[in-house]
PDB file of N, CA and C in Angstrom:
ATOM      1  N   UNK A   1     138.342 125.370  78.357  1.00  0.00           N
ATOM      2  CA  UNK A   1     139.065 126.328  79.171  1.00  0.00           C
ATOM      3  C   UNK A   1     139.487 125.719  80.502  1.00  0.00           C
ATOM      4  N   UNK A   2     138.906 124.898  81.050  1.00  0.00           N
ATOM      5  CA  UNK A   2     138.722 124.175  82.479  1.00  0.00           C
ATOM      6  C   UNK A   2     140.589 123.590  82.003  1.00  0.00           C
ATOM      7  N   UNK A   3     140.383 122.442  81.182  1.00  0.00           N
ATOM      8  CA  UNK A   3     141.910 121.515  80.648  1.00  0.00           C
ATOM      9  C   UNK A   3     143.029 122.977  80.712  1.00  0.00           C
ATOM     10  N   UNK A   4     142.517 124.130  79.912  1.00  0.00           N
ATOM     11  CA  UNK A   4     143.653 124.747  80.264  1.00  0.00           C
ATOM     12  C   UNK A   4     144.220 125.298  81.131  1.00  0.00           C
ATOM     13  N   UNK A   5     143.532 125.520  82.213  1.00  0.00           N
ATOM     14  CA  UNK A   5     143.593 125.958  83.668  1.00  0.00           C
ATOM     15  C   UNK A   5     144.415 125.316  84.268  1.00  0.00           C
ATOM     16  N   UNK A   6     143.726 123.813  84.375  1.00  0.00           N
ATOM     17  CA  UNK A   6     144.525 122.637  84.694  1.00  0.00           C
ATOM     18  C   UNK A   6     145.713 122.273  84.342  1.00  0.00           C
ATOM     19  N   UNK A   7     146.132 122.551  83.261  1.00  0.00           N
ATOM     20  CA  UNK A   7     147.574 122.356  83.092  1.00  0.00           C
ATOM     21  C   UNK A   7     148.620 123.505  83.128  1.00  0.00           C
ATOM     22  N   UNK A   8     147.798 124.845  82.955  1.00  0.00           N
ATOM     23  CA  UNK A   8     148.502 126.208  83.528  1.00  0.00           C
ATOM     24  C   UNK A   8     149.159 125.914  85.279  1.00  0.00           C
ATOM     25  N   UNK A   9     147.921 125.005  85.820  1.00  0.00           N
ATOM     26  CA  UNK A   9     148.115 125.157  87.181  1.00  0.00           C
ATOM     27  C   UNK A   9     149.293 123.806  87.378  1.00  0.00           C
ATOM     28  N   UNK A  10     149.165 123.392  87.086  1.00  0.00           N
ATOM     29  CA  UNK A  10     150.085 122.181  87.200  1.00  0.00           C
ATOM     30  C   UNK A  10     152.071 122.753  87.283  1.00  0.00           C
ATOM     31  N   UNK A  11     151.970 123.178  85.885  1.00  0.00           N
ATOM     32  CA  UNK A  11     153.135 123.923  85.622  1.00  0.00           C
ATOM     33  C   UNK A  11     153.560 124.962  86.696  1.00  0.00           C
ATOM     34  N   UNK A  12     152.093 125.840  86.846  1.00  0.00           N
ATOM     35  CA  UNK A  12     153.090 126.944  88.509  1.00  0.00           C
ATOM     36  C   UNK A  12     153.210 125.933  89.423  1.00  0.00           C
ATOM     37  N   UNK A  13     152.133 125.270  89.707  1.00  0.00           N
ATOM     38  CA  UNK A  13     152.904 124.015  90.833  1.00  0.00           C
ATOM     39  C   UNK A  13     154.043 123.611  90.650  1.00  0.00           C
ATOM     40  N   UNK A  14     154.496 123.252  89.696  1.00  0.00           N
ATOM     41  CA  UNK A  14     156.003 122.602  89.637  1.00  0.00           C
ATOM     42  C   UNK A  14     156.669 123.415  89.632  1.00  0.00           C
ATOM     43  N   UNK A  15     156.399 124.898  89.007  1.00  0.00           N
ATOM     44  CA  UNK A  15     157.697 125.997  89.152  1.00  0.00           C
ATOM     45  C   UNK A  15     158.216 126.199  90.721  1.00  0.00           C
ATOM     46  N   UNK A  16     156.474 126.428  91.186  1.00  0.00           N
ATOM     47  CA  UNK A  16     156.822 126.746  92.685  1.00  0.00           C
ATOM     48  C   UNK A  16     157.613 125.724  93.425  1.00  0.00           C
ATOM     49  N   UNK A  17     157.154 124.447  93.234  1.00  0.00           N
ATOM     50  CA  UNK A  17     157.409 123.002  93.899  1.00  0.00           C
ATOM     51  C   UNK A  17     159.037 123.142  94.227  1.00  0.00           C
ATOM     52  N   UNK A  18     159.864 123.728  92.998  1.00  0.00           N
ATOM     53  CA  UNK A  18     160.817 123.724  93.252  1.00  0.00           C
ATOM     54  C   UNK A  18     162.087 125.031  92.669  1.00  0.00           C
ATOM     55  N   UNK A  19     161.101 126.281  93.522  1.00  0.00           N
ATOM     56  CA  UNK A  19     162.100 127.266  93.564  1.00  0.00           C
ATOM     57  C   UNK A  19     162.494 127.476  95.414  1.00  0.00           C
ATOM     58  N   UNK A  20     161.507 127.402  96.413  1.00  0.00           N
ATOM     59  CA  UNK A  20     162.581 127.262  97.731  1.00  0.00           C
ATOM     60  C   UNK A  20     163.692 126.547  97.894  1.00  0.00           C
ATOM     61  N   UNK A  21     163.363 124.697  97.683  1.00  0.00           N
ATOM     62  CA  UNK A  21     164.060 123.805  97.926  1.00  0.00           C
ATOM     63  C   UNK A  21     165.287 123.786  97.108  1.00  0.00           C
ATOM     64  N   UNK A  22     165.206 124.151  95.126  1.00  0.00           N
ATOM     65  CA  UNK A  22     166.737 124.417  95.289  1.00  0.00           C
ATOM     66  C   UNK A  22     167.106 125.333  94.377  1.00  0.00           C
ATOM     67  N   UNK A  23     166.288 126.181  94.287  1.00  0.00           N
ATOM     68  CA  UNK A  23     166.990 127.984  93.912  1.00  0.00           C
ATOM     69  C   UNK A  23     167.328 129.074  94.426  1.00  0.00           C
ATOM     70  N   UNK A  24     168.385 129.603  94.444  1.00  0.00           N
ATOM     71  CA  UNK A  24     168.754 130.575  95.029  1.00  0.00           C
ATOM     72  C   UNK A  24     167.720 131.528  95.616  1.00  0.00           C
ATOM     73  N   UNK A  25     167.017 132.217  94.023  1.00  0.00           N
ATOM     74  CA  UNK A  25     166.249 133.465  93.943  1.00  0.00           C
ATOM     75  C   UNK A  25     167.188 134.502  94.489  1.00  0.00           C
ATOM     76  N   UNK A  26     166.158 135.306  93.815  1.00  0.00           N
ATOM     77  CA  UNK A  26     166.786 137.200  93.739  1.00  0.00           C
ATOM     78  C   UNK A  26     167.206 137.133  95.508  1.00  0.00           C
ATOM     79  N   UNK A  27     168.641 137.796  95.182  1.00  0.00           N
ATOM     80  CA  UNK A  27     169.002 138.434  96.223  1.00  0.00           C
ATOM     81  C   UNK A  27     169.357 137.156  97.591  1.00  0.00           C
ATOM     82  N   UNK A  28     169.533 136.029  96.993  1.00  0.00           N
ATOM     83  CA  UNK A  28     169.747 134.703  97.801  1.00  0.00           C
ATOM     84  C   UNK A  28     168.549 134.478  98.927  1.00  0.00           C
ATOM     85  N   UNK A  29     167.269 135.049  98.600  1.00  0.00           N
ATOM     86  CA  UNK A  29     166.484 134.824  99.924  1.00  0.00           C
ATOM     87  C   UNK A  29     165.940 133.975  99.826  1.00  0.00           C
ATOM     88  N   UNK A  30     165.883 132.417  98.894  1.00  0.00           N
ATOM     89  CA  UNK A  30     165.471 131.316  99.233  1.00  0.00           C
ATOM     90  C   UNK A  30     166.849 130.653  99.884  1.00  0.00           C
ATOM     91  N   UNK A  31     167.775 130.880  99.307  1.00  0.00           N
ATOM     92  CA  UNK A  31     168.818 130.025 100.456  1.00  0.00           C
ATOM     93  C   UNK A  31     168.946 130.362 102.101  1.00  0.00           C
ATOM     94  N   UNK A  32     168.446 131.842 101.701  1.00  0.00           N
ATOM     95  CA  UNK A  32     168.982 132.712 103.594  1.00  0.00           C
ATOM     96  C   UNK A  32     167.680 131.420 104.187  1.00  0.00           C
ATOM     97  N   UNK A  33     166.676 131.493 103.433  1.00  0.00           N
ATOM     98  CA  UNK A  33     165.551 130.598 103.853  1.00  0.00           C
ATOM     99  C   UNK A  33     165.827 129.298 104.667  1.00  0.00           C
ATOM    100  N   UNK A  34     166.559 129.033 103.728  1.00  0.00           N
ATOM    101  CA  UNK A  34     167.022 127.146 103.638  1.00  0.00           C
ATOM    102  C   UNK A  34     167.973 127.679 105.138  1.00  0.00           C
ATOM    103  N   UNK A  35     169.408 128.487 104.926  1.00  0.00           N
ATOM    104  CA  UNK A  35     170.250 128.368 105.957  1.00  0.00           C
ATOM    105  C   UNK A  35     169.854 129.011 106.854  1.00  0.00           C
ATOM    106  N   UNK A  36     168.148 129.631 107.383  1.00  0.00           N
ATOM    107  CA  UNK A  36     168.076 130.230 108.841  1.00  0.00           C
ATOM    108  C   UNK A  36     167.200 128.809 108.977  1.00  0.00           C
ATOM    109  N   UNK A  37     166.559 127.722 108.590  1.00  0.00           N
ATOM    110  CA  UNK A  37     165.739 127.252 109.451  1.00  0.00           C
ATOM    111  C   UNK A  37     167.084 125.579 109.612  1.00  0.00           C
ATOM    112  N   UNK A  38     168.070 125.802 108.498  1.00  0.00           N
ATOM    113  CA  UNK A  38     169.129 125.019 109.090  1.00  0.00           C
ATOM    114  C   UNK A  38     169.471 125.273 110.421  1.00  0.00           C
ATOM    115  N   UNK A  39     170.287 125.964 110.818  1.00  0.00           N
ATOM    116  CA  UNK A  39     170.365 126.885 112.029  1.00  0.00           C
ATOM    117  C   UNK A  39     169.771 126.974 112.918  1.00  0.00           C
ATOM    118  N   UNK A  40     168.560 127.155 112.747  1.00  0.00           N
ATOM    119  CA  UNK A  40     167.228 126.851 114.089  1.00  0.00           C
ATOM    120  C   UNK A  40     167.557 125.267 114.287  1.00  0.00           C
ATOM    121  N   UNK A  41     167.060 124.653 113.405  1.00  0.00           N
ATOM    122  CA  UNK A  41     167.429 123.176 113.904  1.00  0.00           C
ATOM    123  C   UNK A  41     168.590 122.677 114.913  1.00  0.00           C
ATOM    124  N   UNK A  42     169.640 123.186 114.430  1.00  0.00           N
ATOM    125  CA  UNK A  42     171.338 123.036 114.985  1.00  0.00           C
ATOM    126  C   UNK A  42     170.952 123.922 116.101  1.00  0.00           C
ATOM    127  N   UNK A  43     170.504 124.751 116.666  1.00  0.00           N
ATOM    128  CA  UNK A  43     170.493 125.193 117.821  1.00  0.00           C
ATOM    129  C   UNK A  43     169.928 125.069 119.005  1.00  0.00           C
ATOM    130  N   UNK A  44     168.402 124.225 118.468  1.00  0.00           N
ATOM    131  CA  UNK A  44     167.608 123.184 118.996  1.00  0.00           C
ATOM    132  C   UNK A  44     168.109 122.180 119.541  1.00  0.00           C
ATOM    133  N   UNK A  45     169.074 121.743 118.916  1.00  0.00           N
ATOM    134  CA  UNK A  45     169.634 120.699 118.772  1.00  0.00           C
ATOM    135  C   UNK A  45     168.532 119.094 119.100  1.00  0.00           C
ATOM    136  N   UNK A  46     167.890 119.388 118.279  1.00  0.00           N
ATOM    137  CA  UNK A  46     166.638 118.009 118.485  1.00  0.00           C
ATOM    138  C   UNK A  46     166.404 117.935 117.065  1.00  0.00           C
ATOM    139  N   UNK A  47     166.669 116.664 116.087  1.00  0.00           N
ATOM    140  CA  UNK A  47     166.244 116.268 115.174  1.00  0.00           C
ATOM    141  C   UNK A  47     164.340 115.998 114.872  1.00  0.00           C
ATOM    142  N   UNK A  48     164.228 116.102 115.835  1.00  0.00           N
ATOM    143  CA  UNK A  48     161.948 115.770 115.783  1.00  0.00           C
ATOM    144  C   UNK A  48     161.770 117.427 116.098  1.00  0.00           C
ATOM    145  N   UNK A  49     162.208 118.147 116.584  1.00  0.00           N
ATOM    146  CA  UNK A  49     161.683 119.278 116.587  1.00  0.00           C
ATOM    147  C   UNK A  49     160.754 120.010 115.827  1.00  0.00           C
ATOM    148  N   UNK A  50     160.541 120.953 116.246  1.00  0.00           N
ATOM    149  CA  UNK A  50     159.621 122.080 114.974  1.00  0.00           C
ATOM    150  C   UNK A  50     160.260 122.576 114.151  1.00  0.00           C
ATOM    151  N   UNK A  51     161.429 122.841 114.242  1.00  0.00           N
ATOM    152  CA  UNK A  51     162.687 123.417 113.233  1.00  0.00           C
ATOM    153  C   UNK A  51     163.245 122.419 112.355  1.00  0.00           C
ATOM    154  N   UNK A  52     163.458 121.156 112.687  1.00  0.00           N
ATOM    155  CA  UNK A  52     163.583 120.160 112.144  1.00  0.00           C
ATOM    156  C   UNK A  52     163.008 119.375 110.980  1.00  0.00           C
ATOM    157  N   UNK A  53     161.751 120.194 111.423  1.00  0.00           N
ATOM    158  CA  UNK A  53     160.304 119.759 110.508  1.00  0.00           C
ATOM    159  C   UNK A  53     159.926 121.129 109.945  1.00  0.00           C
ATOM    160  N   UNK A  54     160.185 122.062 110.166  1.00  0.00           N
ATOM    161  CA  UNK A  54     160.333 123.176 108.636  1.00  0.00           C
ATOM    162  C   UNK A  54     161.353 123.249 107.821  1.00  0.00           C
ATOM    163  N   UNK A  55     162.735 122.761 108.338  1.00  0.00           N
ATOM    164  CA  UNK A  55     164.106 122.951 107.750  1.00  0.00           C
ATOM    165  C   UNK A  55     163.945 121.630 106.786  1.00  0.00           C
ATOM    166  N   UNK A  56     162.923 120.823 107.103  1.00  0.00           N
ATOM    167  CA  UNK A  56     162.583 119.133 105.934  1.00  0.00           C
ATOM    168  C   UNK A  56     161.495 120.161 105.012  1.00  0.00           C
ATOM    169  N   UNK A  57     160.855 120.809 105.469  1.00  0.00           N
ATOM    170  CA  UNK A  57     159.817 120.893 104.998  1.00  0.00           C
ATOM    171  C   UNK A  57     160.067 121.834 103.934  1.00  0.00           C
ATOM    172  N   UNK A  58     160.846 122.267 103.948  1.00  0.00           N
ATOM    173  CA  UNK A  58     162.010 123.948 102.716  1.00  0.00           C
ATOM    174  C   UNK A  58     162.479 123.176 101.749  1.00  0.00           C
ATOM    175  N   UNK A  59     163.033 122.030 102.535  1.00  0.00           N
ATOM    176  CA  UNK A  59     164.410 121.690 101.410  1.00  0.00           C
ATOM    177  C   UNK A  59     163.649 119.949 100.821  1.00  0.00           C
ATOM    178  N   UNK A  60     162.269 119.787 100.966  1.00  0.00           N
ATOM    179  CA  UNK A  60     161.698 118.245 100.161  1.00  0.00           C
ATOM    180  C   UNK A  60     160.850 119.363  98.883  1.00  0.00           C
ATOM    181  N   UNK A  61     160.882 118.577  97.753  1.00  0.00           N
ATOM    182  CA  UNK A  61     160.379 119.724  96.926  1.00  0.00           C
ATOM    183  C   UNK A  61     158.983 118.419  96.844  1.00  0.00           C
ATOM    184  N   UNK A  62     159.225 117.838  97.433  1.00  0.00           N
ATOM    185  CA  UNK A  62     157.508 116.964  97.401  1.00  0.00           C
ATOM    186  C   UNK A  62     156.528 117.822  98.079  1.00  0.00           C
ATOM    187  N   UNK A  63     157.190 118.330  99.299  1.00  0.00           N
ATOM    188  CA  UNK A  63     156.424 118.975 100.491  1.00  0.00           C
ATOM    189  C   UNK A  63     156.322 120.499  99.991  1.00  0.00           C
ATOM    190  N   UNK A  64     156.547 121.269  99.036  1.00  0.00           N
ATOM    191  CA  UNK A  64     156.604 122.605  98.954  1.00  0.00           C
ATOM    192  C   UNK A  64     155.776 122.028  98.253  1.00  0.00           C
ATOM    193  N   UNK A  65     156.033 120.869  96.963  1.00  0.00           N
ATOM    194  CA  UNK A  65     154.623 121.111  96.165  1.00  0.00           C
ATOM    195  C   UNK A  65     153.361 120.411  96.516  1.00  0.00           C
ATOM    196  N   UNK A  66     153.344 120.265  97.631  1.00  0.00           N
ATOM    197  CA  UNK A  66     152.027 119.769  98.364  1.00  0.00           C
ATOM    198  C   UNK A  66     151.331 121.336  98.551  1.00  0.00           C
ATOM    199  N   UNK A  67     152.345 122.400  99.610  1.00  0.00           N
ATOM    200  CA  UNK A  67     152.194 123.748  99.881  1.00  0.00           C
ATOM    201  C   UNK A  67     151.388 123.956  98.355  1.00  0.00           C
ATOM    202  N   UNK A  68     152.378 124.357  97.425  1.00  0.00           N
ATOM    203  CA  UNK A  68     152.107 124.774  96.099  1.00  0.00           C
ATOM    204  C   UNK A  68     150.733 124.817  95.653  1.00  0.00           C
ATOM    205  N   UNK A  69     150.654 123.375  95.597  1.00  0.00           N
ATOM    206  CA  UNK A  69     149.350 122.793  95.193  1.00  0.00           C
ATOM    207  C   UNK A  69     148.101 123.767  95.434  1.00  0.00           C
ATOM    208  N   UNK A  70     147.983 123.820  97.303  1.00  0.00           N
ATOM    209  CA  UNK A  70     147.062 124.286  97.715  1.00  0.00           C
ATOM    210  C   UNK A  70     146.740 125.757  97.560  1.00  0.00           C
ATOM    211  N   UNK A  71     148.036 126.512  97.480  1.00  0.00           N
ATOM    212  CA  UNK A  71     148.025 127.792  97.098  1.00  0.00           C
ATOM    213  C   UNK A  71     147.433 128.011  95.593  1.00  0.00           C
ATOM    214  N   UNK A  72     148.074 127.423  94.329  1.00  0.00           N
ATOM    215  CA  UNK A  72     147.638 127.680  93.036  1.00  0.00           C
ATOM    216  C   UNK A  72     146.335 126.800  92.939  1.00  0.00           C
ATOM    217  N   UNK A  73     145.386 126.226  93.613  1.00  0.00           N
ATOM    218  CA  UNK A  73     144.516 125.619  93.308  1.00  0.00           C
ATOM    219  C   UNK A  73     143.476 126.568  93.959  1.00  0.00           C
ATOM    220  N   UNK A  74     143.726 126.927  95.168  1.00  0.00           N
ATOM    221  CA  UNK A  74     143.002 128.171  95.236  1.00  0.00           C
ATOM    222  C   UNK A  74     142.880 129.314  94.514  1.00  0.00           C
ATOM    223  N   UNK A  75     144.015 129.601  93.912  1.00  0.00           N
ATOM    224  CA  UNK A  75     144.004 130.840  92.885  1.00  0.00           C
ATOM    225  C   UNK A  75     143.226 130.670  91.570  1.00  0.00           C
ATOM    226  N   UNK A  76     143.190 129.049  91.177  1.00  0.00           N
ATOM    227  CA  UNK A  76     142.839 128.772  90.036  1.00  0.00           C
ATOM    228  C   UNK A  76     141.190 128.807  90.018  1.00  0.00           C
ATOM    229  N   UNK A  77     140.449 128.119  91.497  1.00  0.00           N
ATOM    230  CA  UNK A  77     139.277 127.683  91.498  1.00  0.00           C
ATOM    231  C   UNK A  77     139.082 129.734  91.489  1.00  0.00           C
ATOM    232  N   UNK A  78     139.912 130.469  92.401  1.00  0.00           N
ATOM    233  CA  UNK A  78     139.394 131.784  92.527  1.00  0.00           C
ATOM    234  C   UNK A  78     139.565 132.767  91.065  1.00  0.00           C
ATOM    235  N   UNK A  79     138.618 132.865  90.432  1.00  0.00           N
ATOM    236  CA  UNK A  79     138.878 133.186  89.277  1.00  0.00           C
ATOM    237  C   UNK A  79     139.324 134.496  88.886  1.00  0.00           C
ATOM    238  N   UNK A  80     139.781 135.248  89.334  1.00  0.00           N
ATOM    239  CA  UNK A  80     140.300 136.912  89.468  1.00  0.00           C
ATOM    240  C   UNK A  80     140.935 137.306  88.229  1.00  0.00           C
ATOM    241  N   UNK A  81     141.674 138.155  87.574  1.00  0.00           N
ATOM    242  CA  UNK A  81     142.530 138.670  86.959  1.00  0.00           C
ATOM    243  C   UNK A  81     143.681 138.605  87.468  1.00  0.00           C
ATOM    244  N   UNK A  82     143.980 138.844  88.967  1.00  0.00           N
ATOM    245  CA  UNK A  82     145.130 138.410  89.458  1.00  0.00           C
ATOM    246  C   UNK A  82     145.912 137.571  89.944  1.00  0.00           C
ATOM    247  N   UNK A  83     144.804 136.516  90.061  1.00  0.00           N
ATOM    248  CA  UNK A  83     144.914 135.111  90.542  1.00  0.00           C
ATOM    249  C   UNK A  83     145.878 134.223  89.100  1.00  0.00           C
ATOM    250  N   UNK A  84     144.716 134.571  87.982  1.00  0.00           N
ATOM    251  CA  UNK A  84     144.920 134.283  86.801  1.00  0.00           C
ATOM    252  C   UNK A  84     146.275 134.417  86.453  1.00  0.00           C
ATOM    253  N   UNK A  85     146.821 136.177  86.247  1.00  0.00           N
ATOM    254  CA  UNK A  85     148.299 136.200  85.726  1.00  0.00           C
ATOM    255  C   UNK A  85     149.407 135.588  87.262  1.00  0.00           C
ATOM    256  N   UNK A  86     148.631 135.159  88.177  1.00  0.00           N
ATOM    257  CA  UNK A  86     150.074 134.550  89.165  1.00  0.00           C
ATOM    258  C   UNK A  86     150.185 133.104  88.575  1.00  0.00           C
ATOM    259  N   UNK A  87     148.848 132.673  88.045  1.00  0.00           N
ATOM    260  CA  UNK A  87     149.189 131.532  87.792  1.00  0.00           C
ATOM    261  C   UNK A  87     149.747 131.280  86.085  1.00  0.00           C
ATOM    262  N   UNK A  88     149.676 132.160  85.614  1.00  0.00           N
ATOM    263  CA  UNK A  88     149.754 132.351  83.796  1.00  0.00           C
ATOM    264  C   UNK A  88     151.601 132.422  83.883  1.00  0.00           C
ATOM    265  N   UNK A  89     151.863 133.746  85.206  1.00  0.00           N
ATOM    266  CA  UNK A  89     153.290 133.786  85.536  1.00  0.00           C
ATOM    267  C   UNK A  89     154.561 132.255  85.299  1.00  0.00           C
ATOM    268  N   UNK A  90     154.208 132.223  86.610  1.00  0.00           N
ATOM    269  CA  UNK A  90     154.095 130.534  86.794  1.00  0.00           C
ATOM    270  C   UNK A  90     154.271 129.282  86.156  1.00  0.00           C
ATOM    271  N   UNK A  91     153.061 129.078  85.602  1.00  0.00           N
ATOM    272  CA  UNK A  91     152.876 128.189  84.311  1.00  0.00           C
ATOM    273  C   UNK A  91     154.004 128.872  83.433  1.00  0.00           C
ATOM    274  N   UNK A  92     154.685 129.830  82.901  1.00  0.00           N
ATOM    275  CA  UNK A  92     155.460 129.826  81.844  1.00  0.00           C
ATOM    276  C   UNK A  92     157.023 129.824  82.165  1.00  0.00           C
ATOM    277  N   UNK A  93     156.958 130.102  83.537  1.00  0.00           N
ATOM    278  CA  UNK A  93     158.050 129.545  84.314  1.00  0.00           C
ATOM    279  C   UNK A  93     158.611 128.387  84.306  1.00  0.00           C
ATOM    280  N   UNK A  94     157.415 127.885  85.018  1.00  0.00           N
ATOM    281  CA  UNK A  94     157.359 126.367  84.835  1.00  0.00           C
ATOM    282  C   UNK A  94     157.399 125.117  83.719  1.00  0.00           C
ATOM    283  N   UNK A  95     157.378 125.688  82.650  1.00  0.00           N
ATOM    284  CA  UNK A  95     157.223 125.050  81.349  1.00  0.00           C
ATOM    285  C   UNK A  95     158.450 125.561  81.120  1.00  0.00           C
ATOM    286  N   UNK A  96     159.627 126.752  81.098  1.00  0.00           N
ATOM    287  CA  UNK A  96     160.841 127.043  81.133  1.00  0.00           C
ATOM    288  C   UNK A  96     161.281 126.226  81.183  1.00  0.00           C
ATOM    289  N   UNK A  97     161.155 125.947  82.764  1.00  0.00           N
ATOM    290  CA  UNK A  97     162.027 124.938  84.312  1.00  0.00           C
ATOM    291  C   UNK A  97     162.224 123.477  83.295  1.00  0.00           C
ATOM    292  N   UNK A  98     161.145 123.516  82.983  1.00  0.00           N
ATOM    293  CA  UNK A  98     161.121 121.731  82.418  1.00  0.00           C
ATOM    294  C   UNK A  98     161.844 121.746  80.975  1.00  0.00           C
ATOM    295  N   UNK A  99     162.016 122.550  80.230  1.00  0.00           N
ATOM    296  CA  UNK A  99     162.667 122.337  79.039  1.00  0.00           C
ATOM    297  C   UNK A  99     164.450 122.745  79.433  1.00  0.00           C
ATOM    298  N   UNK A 100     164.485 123.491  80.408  1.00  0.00           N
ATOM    299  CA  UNK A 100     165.707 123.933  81.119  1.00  0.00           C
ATOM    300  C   UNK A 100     166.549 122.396  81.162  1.00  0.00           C
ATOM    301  N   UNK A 101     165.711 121.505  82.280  1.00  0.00           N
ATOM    302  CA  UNK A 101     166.065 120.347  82.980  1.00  0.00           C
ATOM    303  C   UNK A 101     166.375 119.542  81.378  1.00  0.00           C
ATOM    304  N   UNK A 102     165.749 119.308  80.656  1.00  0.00           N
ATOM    305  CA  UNK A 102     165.418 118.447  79.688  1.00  0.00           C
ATOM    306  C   UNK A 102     166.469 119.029  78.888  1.00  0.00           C
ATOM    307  N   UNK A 103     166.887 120.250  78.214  1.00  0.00           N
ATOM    308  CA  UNK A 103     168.040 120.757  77.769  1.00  0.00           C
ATOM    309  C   UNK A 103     169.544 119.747  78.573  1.00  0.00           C
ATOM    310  N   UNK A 104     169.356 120.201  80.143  1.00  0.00           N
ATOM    311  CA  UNK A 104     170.328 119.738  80.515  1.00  0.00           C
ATOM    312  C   UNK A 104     171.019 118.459  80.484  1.00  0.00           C
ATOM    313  N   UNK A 105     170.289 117.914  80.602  1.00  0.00           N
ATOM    314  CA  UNK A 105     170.080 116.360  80.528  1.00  0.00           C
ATOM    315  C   UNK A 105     170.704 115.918  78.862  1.00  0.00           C
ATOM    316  N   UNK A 106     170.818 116.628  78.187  1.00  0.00           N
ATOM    317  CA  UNK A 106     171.397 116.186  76.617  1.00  0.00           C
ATOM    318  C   UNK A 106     172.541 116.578  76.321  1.00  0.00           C
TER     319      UNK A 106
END
């Protein structure tokens, strides 16, 4: 059961890893995402800034799935019913995402 956890969790990691950085989502609120902390940056106008470094930090899908990670690994070690179907969610998302990409690609 442990192996299957582990690879349930893997899969929401990657779903999550990369639905801010480059999916729309319902109602465009991962892009409003992406284009308000664009915007903060440009108004800052300082590339090292704090805005600078969340507006990298939205749009690297390395760095969301670092985020990711820590979120579904907590859910996973936390063994709940609800923890469970966010990550069961997820995982079948995520196993989608990858046959999606892999479709595309042919």
């Amino acid at each position: 059961m442990a192996i299957l956890t582990f690879f349930m969790a893997i899969l929401a990691t990657y779903r999550l890893a990369n639905l801010l950085p480059e999916d729309d989502g319902p109602f465009f609120v991962f892009r409003r995402i992406r284009s308000f902390t664009a915007n903060k940056m440009m108004a800052e106008n300082d590339d090292l800034g704090f805005w600078a470094m969340v507006d990298e930090a939205v749009n690297c899908a390395y760095c969301c799935g670092l985020y990711a990670a820590i979120f579904v690994g907590g859910l996973a070690a936390w063994n709940n019913f609800y923890g469970n179907l966010f990550v069961l969610v997820f995982a079948i998302a995520g196993g989608q995402s990858i046959f999606q990409r892999w479709s595309d690609k042919r």
